[in-house]
C-alpha atoms as a PDB file:
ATOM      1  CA  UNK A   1      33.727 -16.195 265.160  1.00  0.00           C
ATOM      2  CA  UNK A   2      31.120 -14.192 267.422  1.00  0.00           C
ATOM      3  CA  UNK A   3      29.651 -18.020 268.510  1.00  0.00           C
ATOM      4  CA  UNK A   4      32.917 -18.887 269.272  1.00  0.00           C
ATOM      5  CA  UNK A   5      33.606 -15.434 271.396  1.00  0.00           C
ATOM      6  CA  UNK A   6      29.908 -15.966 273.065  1.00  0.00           C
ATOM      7  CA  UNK A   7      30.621 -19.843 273.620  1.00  0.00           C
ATOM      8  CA  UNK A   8      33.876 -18.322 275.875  1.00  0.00           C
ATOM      9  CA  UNK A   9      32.169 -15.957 278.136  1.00  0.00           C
ATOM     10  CA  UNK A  10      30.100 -18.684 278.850  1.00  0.00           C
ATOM     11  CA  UNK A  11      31.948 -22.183 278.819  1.00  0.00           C
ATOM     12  CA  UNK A  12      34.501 -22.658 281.292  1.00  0.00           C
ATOM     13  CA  UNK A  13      35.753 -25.910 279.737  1.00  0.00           C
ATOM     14  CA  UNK A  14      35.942 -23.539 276.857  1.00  0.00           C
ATOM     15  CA  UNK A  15      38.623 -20.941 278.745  1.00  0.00           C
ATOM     16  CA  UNK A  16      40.400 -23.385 280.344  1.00  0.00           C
ATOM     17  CA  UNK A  17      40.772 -25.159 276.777  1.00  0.00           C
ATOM     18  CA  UNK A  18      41.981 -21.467 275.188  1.00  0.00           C
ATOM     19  CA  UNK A  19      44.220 -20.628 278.276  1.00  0.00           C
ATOM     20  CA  UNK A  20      46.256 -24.074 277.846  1.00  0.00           C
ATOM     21  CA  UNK A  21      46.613 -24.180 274.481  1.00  0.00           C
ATOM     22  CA  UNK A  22      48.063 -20.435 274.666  1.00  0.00           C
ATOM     23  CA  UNK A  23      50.165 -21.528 277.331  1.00  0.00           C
ATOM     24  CA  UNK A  24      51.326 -24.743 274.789  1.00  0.00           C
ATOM     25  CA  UNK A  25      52.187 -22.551 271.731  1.00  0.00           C
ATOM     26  CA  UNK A  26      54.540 -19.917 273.503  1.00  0.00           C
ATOM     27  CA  UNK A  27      56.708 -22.639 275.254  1.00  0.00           C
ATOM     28  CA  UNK A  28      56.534 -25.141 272.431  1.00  0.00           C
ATOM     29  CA  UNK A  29      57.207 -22.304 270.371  1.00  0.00           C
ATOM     30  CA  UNK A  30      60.136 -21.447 272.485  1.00  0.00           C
ATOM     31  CA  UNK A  31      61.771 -24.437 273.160  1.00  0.00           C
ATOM     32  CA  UNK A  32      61.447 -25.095 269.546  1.00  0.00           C
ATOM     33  CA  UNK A  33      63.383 -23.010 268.342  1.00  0.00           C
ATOM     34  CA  UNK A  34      66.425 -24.344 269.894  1.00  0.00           C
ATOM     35  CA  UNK A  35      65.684 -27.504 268.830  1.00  0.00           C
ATOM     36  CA  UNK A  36      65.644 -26.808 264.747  1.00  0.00           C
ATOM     37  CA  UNK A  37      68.696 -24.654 265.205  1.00  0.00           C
ATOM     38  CA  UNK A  38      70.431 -27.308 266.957  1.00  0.00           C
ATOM     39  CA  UNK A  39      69.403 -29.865 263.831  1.00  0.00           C
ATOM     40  CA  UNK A  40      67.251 -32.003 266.473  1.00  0.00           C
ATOM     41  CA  UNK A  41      63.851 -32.401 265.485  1.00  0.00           C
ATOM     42  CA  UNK A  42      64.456 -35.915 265.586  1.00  0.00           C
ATOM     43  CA  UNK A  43      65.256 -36.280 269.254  1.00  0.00           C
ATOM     44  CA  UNK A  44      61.823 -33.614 269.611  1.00  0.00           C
ATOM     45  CA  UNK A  45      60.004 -36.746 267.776  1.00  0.00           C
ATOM     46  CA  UNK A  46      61.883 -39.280 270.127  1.00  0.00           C
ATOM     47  CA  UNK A  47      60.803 -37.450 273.362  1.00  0.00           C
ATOM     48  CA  UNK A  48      57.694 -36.690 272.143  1.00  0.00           C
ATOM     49  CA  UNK A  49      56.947 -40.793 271.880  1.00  0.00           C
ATOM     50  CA  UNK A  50      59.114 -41.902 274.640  1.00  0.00           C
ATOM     51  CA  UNK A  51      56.595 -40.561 277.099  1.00  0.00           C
ATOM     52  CA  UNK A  52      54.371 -43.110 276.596  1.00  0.00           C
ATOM     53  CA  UNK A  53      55.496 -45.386 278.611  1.00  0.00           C
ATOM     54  CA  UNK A  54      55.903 -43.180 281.660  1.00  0.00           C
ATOM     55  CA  UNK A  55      52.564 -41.964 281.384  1.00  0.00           C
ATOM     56  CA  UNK A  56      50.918 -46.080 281.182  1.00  0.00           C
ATOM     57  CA  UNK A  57      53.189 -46.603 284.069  1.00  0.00           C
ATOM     58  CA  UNK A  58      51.012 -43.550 285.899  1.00  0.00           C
ATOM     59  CA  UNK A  59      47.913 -45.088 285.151  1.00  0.00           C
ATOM     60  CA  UNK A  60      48.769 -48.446 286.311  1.00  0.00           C
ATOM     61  CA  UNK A  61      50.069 -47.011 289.682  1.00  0.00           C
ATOM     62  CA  UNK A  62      47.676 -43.958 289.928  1.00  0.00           C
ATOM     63  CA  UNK A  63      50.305 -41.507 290.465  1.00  0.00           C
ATOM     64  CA  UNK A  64      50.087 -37.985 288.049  1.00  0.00           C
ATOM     65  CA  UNK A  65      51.261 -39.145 284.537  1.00  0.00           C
ATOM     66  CA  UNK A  66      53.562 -36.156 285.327  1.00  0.00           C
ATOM     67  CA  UNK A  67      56.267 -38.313 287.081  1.00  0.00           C
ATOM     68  CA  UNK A  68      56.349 -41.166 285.068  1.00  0.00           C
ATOM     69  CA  UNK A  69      56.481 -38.856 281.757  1.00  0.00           C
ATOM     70  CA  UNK A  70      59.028 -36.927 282.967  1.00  0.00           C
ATOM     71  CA  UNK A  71      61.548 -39.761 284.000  1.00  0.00           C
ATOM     72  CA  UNK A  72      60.675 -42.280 280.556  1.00  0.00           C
ATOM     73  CA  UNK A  73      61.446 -38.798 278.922  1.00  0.00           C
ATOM     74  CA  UNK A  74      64.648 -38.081 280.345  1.00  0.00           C
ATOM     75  CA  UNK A  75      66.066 -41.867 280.464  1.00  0.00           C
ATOM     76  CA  UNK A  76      65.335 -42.238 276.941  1.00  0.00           C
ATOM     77  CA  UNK A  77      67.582 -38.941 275.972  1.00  0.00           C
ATOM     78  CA  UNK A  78      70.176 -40.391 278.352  1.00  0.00           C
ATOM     79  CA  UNK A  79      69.832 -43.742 277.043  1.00  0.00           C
ATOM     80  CA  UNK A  80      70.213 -42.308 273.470  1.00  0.00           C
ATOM     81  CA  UNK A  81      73.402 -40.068 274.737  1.00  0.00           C
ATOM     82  CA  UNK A  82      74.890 -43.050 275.849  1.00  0.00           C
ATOM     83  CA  UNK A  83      74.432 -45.236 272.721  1.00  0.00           C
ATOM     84  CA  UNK A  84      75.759 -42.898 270.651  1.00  0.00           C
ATOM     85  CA  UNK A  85      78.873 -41.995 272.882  1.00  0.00           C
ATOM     86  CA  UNK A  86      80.082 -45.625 273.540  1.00  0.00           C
ATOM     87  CA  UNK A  87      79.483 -47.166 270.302  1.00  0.00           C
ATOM     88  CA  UNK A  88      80.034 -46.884 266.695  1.00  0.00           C
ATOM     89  CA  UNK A  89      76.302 -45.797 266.207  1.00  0.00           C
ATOM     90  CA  UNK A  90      75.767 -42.459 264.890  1.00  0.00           C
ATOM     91  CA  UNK A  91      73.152 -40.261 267.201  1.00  0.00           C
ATOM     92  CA  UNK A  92      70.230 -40.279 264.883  1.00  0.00           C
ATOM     93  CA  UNK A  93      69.937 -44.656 264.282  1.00  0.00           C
ATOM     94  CA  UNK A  94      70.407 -44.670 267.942  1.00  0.00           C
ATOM     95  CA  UNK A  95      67.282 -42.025 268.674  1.00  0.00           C
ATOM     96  CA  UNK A  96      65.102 -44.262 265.960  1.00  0.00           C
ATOM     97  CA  UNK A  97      66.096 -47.157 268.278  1.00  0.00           C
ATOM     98  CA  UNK A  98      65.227 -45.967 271.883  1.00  0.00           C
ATOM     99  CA  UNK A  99      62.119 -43.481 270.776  1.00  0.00           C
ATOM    100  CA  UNK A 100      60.604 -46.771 269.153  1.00  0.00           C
ATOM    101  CA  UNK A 101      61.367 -49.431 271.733  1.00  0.00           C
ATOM    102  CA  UNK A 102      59.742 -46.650 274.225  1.00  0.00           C
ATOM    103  CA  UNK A 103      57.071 -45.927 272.120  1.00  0.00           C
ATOM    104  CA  UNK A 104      56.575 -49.974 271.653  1.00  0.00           C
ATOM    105  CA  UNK A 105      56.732 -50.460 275.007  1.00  0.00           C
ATOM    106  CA  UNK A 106      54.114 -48.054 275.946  1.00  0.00           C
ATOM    107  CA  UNK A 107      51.811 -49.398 273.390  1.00  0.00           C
ATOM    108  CA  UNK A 108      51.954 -52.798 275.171  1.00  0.00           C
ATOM    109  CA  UNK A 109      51.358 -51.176 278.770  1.00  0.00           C
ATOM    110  CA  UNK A 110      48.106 -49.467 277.531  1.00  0.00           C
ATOM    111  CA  UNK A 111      46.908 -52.581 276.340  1.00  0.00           C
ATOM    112  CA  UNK A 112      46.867 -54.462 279.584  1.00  0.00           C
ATOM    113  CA  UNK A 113      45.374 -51.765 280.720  1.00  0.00           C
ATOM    114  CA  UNK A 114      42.096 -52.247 278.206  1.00  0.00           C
ATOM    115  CA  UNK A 115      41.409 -48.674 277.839  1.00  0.00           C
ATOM    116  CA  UNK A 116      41.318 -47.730 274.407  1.00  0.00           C
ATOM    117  CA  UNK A 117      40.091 -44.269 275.327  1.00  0.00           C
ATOM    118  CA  UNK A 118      42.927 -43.249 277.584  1.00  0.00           C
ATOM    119  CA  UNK A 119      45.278 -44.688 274.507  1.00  0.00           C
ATOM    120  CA  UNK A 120      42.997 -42.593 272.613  1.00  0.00           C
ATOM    121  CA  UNK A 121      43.791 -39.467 274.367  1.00  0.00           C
ATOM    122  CA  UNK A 122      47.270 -39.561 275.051  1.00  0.00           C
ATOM    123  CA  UNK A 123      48.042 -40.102 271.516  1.00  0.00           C
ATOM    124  CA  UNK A 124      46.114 -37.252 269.902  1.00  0.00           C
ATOM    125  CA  UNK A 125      44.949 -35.204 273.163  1.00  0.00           C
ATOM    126  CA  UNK A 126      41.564 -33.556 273.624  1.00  0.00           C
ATOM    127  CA  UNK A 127      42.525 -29.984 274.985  1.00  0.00           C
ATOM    128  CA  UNK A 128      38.501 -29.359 275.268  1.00  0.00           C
ATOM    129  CA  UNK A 129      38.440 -31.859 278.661  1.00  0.00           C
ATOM    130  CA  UNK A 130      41.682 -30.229 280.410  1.00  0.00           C
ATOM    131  CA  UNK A 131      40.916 -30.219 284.263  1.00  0.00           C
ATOM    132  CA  UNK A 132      42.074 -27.352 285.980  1.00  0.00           C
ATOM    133  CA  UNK A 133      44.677 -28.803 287.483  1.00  0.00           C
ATOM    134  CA  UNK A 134      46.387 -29.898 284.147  1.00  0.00           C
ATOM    135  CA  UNK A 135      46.210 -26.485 283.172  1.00  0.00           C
ATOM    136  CA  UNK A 136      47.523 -24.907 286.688  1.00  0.00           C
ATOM    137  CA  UNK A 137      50.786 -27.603 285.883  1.00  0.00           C
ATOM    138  CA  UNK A 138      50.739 -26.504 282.211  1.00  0.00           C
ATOM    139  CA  UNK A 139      51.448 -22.944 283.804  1.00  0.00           C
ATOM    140  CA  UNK A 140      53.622 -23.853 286.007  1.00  0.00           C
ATOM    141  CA  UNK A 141      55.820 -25.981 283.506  1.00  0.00           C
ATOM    142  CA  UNK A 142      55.595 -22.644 281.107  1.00  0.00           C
ATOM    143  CA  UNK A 143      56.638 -20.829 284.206  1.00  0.00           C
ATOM    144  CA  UNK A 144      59.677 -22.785 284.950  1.00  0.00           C
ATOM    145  CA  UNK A 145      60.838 -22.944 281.164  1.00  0.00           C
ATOM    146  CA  UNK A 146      60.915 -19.547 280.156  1.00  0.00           C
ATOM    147  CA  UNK A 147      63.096 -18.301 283.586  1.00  0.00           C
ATOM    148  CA  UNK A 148      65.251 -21.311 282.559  1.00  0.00           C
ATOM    149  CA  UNK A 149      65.530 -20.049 278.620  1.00  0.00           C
ATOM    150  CA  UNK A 150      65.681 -16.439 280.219  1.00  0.00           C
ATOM    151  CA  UNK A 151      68.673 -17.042 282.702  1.00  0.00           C
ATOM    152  CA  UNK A 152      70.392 -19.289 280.512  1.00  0.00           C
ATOM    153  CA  UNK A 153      70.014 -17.552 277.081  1.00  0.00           C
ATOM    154  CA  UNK A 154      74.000 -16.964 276.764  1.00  0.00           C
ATOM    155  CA  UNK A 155      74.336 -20.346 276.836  1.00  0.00           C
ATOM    156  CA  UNK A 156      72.140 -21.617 274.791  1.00  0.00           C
ATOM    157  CA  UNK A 157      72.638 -19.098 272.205  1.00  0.00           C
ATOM    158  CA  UNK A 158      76.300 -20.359 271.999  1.00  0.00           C
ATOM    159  CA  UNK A 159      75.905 -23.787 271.954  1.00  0.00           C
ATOM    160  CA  UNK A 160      73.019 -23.751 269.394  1.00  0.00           C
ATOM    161  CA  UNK A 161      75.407 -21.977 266.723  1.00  0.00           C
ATOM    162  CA  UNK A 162      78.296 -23.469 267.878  1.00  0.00           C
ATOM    163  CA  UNK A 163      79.119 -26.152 269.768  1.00  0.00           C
ATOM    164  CA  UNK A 164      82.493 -26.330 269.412  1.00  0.00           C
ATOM    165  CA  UNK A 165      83.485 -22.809 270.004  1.00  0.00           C
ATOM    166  CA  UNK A 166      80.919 -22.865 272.978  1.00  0.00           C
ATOM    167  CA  UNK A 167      83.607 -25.819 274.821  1.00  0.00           C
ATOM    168  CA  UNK A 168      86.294 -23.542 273.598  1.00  0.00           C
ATOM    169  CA  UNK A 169      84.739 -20.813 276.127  1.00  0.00           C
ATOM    170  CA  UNK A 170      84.687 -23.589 278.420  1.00  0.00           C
ATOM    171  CA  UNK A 171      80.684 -24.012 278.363  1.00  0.00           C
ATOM    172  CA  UNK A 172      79.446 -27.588 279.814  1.00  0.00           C
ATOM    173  CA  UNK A 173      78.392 -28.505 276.411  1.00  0.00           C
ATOM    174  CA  UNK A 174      77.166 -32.182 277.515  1.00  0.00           C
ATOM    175  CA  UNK A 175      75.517 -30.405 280.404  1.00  0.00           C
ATOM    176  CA  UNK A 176      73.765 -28.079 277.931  1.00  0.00           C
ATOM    177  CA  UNK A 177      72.137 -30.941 276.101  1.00  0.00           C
ATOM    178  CA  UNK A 178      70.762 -33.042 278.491  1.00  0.00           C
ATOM    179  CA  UNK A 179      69.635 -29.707 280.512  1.00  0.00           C
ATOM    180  CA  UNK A 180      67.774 -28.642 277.084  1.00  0.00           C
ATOM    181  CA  UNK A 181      66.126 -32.657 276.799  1.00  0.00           C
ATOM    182  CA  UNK A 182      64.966 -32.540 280.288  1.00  0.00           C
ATOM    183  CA  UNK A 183      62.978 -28.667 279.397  1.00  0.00           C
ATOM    184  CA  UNK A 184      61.900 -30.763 275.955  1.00  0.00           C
ATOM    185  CA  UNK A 185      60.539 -33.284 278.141  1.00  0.00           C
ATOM    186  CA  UNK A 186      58.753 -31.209 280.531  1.00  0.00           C
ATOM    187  CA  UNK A 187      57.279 -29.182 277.254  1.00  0.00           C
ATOM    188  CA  UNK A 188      55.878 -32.366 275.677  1.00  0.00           C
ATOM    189  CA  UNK A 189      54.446 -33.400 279.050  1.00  0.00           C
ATOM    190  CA  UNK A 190      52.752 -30.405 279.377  1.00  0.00           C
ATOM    191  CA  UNK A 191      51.344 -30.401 275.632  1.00  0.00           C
ATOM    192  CA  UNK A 192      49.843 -34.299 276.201  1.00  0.00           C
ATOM    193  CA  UNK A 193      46.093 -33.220 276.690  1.00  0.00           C
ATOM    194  CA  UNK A 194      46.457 -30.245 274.231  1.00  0.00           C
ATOM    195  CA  UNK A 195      47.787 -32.081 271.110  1.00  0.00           C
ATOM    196  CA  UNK A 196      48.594 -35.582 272.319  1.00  0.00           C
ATOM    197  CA  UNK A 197      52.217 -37.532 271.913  1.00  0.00           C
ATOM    198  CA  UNK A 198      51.843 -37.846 267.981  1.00  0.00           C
ATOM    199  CA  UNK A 199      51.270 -34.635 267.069  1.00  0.00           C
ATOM    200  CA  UNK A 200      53.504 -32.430 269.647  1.00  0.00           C
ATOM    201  CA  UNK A 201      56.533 -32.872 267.629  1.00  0.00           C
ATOM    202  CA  UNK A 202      54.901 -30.673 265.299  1.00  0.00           C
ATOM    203  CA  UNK A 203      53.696 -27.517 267.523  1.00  0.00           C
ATOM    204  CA  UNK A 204      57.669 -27.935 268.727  1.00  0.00           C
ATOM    205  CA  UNK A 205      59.310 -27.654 264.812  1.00  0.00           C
ATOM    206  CA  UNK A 206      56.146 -26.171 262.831  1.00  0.00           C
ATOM    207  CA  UNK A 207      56.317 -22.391 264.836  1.00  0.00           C
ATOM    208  CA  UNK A 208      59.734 -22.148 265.164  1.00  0.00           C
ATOM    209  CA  UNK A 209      60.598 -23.345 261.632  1.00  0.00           C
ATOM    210  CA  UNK A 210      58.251 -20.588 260.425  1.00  0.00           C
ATOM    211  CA  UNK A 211      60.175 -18.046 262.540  1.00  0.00           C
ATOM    212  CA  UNK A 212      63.060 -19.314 260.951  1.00  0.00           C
ATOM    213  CA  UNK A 213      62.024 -18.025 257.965  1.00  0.00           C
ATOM    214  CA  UNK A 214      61.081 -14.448 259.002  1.00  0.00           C
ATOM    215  CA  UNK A 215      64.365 -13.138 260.890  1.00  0.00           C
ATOM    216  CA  UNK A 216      68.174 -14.015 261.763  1.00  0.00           C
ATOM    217  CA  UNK A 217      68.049 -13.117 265.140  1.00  0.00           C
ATOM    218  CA  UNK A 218      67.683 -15.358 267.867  1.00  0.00           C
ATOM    219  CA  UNK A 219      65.870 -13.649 269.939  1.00  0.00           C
ATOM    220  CA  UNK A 220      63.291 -12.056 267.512  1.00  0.00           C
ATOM    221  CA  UNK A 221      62.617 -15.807 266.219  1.00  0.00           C
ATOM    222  CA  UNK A 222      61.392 -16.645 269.642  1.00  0.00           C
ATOM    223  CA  UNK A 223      58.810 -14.070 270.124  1.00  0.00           C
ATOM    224  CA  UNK A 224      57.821 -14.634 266.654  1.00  0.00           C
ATOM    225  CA  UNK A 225      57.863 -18.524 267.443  1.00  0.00           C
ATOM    226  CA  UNK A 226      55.863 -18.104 270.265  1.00  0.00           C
ATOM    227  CA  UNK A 227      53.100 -15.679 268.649  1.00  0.00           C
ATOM    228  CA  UNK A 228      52.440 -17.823 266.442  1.00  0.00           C
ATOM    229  CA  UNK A 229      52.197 -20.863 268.550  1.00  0.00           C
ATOM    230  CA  UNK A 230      49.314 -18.733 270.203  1.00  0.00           C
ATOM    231  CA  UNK A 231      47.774 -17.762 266.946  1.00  0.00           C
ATOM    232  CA  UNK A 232      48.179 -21.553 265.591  1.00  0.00           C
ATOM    233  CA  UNK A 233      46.375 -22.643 269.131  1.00  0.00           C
ATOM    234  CA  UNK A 234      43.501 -19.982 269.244  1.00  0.00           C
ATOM    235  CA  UNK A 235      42.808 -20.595 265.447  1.00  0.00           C
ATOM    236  CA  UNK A 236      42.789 -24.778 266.002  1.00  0.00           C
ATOM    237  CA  UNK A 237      40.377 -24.252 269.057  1.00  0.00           C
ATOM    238  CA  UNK A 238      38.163 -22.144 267.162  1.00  0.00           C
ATOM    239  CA  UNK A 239      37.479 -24.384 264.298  1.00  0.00           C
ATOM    240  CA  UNK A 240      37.801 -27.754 266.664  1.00  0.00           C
ATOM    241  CA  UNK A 241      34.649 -26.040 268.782  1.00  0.00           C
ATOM    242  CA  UNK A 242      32.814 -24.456 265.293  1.00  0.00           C
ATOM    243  CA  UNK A 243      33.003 -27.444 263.182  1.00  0.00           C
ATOM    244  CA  UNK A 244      33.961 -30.755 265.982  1.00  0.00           C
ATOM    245  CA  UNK A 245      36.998 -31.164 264.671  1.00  0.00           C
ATOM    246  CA  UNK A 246      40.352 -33.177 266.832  1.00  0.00           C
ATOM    247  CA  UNK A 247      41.259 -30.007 268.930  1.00  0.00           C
ATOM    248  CA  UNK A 248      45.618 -31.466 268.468  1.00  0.00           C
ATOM    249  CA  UNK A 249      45.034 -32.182 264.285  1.00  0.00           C
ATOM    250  CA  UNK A 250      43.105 -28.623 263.842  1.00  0.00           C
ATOM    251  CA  UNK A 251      46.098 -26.534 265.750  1.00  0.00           C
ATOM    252  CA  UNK A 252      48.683 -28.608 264.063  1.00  0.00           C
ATOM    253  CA  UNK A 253      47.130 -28.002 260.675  1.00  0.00           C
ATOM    254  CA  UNK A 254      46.561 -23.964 261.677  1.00  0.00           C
ATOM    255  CA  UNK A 255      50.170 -23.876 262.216  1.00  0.00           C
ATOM    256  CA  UNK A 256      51.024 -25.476 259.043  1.00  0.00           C
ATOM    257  CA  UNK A 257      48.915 -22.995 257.180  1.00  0.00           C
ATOM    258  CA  UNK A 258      50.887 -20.150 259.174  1.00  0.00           C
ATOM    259  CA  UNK A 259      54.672 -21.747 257.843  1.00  0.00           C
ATOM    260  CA  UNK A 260      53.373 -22.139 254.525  1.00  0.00           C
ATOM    261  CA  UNK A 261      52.742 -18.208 254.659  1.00  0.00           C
ATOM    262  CA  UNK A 262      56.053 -17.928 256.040  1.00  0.00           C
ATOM    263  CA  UNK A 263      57.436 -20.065 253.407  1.00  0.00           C
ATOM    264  CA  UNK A 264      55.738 -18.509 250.278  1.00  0.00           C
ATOM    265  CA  UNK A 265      55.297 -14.606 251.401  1.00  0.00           C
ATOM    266  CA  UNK A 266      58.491 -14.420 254.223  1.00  0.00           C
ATOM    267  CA  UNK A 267      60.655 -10.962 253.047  1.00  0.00           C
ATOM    268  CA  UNK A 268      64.111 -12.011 251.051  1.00  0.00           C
ATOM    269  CA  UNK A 269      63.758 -15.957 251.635  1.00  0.00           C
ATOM    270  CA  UNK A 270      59.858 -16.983 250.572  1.00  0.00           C
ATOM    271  CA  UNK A 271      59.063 -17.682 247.047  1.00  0.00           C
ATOM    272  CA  UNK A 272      57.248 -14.870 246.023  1.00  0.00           C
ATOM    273  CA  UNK A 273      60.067 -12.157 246.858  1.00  0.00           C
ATOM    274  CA  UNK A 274      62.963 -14.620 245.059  1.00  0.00           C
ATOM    275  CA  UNK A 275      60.664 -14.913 242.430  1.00  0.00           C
ATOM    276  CA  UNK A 276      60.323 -10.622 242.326  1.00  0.00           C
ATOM    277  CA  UNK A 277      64.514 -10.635 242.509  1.00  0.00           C
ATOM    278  CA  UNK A 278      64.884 -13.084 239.875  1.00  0.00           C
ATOM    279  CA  UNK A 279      62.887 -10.841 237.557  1.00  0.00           C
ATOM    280  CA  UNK A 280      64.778  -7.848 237.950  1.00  0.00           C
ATOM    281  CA  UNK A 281      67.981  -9.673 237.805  1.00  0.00           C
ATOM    282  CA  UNK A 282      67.154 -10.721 234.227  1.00  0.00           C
ATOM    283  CA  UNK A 283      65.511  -7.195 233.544  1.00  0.00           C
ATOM    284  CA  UNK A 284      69.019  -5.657 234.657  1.00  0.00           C
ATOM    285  CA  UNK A 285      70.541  -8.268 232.298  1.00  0.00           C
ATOM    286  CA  UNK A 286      68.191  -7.334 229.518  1.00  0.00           C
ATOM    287  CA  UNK A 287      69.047  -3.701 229.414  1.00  0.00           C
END
């Protein structure tokens, strides 16, 4: 741990490395939180791969794989909206369709373009090469999300428990979705170089389902889900630089090892205190 503190006062691919994935875990962390209470990890997977073909398209035409990202992102939610509304296919066989056909798609762009190690990169990121100006649009992104989550919390809040009573208040329900796709979208772009297109789906659901397990309030669950998105990202870096490990697979795993805390030692829902209560139930019984 003292390398690793040395190795950042002195390596500035090193801080900019730490200061993105920081910047990753609070608004995946965030934004994921309203996507397991919303029962949509699915569509976080579907984004999460539909980008791929937006981002090719960038290469090809040397524009920032921002643009292209963003749109394949948000046309693939739309596209699966639209599915699901107008025929009799249910939402989730109509997300495995599009996020697939994207995900194909972008496959087959990448290899005309004969670069295995851009394909290489996009899929599982490589945090520990971010240029500065991927991390000064990683900010900004973060920036934009958390006013948006901030000024629209109400909302949100509603529609996440309750989508029916939220139209019942008279809440743009529809509007609410695709408004909450387009910020999923703009959080997986901005996670690309830190943990690549496979593995983002799991900074979005891994924090937030570990919150889950640690409080019933809303807004408790998304400082928790963003601390330990942080931790999850500072602990990944530090053994991806110690022992040259994939910088995306050693955060994702850090923040599985974080849930499964959450899971086994979490107060009145983790195993070990249901195990305690169902002691002293049958010691009360006993007596």
């Amino acid at each position: 741990m003292i390398n690793f503190i040395d190795a950042l006062m002195y390596y500035g691919f090193l801080q900019k490395a730490l200061t993105t994935s920081i910047m990753v875990g609070v608004i995946c962390g965030v934004i994921g939180c309203f996507i397991i209470l919303r029962g949509m990890a699915l569509m976080g997977d579907a984004i999460s791969h539909a980008v791929l073909p937006g981002v090719a398209l960038s290469y090809m035409l040397g524009i920032n794989f921002f643009f292209g990202a963003v749109f394949t992102g948000v046309l693939t939610s739309l596209g699966i909206g639209f599915i699901s509304q107008n025929s009799r296919i249910k939402n989730d066989v109509s997300i495995g369709i599009m996020f697939t056909a994207a995900f194909a798609s972008g496959i087959i762009m990448i290899t005309l373009m004969k670069s295995s190690t851009d394909l290489y990169h996009i899929l599982f990121g490589n945090v520990l090469a971010v240029r500065p100006s991927e991390m000064w649009s990683t900010l900004l992104i973060g920036i934009f999300v958390i006013v948006c989550v901030y000024a629209f919390y109400k909302e949100l809040l509603v529609s996440s428990f309750d989508s029916t009573m939220a139209a019942a208040y008279g809440l743009p329900t529809r509007v609410i979705h695709y408004f909450l796709m387009t910020l999923l979208t703009l959080v997986t772009v901005a996670s690309l170089q830190t943990v690549g297109i496979v593995l983002v789906v799991a900074m979005l659901i891994t924090p937030a389902a570990a919150a889950y397990l640690l409080t019933n309030r809303l807004w408790v669950m998304l400082y928790l889900s963003a601390g330990i998105g942080v931790l999850s990202s500072i602990l990944g870096l530090y053994f991806s630089y110690t022992y040259n490990l994939a910088s995306g697979a050693a955060i994702v795993l850090a923040a599985t090892v974080l849930f499964i805390l959450a899971f086994v030692f979490s107060p009145k829902k983790g195993l070990v205190w249901r195990a305690i209560k169902n002691i002293r139930k049958r010691e009360m019984l006993s007596r």
